[in-house]
Protein backbone atom coordinates (compact mmCIF):
# COMPACT_ATOMS: atom_id res chain seq x y z
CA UNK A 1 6.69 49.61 101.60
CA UNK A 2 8.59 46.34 102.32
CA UNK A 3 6.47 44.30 100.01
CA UNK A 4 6.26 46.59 97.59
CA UNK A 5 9.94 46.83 97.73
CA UNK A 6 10.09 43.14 97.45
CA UNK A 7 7.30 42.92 94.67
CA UNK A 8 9.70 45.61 92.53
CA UNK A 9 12.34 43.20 93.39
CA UNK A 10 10.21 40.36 92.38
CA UNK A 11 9.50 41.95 89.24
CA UNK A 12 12.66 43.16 88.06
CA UNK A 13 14.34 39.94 88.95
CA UNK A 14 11.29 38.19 86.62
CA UNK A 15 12.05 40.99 84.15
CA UNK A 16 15.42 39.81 83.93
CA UNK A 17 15.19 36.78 84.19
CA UNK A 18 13.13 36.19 81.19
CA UNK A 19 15.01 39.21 79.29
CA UNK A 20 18.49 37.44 79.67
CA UNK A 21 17.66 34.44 77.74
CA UNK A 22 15.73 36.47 75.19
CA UNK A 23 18.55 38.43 74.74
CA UNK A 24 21.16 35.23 74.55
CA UNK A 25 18.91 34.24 71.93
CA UNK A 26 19.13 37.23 70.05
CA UNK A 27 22.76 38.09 70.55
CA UNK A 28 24.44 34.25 70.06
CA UNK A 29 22.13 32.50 68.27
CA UNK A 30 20.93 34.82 66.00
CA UNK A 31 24.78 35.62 64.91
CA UNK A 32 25.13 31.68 65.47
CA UNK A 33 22.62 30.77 63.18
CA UNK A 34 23.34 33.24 60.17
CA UNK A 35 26.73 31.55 60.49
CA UNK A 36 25.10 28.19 60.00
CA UNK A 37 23.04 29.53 56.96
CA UNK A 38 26.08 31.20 55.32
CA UNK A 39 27.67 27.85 56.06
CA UNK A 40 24.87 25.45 54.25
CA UNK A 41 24.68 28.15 51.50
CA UNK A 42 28.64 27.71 50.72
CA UNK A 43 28.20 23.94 51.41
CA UNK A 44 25.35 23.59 48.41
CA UNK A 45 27.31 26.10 46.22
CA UNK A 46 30.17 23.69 46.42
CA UNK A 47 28.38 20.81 46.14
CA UNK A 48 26.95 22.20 42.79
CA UNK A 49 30.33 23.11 41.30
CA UNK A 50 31.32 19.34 42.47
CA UNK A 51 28.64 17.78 40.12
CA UNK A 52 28.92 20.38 37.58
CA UNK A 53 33.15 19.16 37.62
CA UNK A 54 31.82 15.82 37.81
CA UNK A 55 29.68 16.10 34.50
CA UNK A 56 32.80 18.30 33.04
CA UNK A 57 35.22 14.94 33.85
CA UNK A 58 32.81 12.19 32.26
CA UNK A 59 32.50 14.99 29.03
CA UNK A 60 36.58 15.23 29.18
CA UNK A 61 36.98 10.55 29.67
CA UNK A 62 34.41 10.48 26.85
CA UNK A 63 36.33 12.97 24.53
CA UNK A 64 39.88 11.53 25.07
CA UNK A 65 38.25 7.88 24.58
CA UNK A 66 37.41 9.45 21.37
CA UNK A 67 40.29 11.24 20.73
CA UNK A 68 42.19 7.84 20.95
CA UNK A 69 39.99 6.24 18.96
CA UNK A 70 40.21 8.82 15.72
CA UNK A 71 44.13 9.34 16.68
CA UNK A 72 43.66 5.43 15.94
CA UNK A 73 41.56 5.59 12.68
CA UNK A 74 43.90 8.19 11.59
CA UNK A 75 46.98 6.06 11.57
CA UNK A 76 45.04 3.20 9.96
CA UNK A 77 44.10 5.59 7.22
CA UNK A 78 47.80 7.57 6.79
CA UNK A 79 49.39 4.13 7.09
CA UNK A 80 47.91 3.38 3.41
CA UNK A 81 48.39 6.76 2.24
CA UNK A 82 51.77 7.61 0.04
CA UNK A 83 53.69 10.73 0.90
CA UNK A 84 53.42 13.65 -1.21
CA UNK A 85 57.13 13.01 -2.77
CA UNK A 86 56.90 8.91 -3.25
CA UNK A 87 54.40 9.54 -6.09
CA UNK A 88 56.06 7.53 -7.88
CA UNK A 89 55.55 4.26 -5.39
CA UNK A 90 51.62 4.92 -5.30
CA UNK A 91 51.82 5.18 -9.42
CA UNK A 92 53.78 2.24 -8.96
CA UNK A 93 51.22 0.46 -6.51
CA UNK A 94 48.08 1.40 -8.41
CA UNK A 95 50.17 -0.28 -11.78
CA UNK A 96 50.82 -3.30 -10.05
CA UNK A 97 46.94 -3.23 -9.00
CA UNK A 98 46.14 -2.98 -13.00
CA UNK A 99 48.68 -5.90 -13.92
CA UNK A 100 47.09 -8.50 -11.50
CA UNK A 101 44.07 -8.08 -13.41
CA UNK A 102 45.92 -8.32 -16.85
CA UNK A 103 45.55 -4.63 -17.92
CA UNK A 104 48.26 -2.99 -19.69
CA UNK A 105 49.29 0.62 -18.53
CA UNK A 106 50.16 2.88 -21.06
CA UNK A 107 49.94 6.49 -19.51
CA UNK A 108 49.81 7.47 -15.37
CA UNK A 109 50.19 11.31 -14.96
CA UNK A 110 49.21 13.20 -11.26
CA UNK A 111 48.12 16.61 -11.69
CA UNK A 112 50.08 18.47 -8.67
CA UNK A 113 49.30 22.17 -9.86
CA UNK A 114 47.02 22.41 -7.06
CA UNK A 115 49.06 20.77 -4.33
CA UNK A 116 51.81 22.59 -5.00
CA UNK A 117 49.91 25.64 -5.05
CA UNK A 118 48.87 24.71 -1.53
CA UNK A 119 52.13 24.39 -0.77
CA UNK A 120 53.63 27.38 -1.94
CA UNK A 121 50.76 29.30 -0.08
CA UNK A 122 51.93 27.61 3.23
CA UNK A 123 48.92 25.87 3.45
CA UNK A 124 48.98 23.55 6.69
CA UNK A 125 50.95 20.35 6.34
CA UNK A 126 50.12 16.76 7.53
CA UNK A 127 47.08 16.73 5.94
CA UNK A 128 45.58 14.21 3.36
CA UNK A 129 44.80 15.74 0.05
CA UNK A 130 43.08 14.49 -2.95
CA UNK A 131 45.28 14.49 -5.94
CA UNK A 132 44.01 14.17 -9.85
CA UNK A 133 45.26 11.41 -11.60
CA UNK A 134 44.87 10.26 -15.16
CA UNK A 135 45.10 6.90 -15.80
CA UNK A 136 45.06 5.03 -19.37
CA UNK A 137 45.73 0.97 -20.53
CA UNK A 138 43.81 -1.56 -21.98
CA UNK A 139 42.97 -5.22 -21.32
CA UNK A 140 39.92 -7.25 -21.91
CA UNK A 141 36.49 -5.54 -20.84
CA UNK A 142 35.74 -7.63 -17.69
CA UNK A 143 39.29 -7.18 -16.23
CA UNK A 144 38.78 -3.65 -16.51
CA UNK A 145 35.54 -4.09 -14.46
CA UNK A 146 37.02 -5.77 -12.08
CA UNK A 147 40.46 -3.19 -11.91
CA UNK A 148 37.64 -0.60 -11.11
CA UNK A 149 35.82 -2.51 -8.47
CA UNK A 150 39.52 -3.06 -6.89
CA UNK A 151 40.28 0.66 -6.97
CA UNK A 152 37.06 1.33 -5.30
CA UNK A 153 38.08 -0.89 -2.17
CA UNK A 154 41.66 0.50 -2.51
CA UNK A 155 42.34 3.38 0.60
CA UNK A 156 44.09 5.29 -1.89
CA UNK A 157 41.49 6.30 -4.34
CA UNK A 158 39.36 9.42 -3.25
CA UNK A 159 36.96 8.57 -6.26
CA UNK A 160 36.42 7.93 -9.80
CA UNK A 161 35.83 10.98 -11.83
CA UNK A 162 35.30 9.58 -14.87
CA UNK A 163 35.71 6.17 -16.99
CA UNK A 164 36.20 5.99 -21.24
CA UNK A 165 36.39 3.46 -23.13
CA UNK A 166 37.15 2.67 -26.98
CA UNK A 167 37.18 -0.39 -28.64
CA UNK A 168 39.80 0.21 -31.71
CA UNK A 169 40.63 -2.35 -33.88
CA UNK A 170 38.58 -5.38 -35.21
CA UNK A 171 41.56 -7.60 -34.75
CA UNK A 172 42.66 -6.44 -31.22
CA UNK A 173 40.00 -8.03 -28.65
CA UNK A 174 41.20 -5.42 -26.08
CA UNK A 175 39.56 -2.50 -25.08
CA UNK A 176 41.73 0.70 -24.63
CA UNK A 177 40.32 3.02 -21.16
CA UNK A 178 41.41 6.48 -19.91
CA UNK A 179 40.61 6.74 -16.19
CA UNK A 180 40.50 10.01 -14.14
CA UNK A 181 40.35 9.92 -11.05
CA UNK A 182 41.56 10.92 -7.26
CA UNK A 183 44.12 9.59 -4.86
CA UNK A 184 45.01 10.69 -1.39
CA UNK A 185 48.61 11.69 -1.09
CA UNK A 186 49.96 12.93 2.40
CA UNK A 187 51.38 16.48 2.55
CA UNK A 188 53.48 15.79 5.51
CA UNK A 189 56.89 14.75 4.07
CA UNK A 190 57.16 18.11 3.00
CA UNK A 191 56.65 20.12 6.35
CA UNK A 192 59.58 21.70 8.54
């Protein structure tokens, strides 16, 4: 009975033995190692949203490059532009434009209907808007070829609508035009 005693002994002393670190294992590492797996999980979800802000902050250097750069072309373009209410100095500018090629102006006349129309409908402000423009002289037939090339490289002029021209008298060697056609005016005098 001794040594059976001491072989139940044996045995639950073996039986514990190996059952105690089977059940460490299974009580504090198991817990141990979900924590570690929770732990990479949240570490890869964060690295994702890192590359994914990453991506978002090259997108946001690349737009405000751009932004600067049209902010830029915008000021070279509204720097040429008239305001809205000094007409009168682009009329003036576009007349001085037709005397350096020796072309006499006889009639300048901008259509505002629509503008103001725009205008009285609150229609947003600081913009650039095309404006009809009818414009009539006369001069010799090559200066007025050359006065149109000129208003094509002026900033000014949206485009040429349309070009006539009359020859009138025999004794008068100049040729009499009527020019329509659109300028950009800025709107942004007039805002408040």
């Amino acid at each position: 009975m001794n040594s059976r005693w001491q072989q139940y002994r044996l045995g639950v002393i073996l039986a514990v033995a190996v059952a105690l670190p089977l059940l460490w294992f299974f009580l504090l590492y198991g817990p141990q190692r979900q924590y570690e797996e929770s732990l990479q999980a949240e570490f890869a979800s964060v690295e994702q949203q890192h590359r994914e802000v990453t991506g978002h902050l090259q997108v946001a250097s690349a737009l405000a490059a751009e932004k600067v750069e049209v902010e830029q072309h915008w000021q070279e373009l509204t720097s040429c532009l008239y305001p809205a209410d000094s007409a009168e100095l682009l009329l003036r500018h576009l007349s001085n434009v037709a005397a350096s090629y020796d072309l006499a102006v006889l009639e300048r006349q901008l259509e505002f209907g629509p503008l103001l129309g725009k205008l009285g409908a609150r229609h947003s402000l600081g913009q650039i808007e095309a404006v009809s423009l009818k414009f009539s002289g006369r001069g010799r037939y090559l200066a007025i070829a050359e006065f149109l090339e000129a208003l094509d490289r002026e900033a000014v002029v949206a485009g040429i609508d349309a070009v006539e021209m009359q020859y009138r008298e025999a004794a008068d060697p100049e040729i009499y035009f009527d020019l329509s056609l659109r300028v950009y005016l800025l709107t942004a005098p007039w805002s408040s």
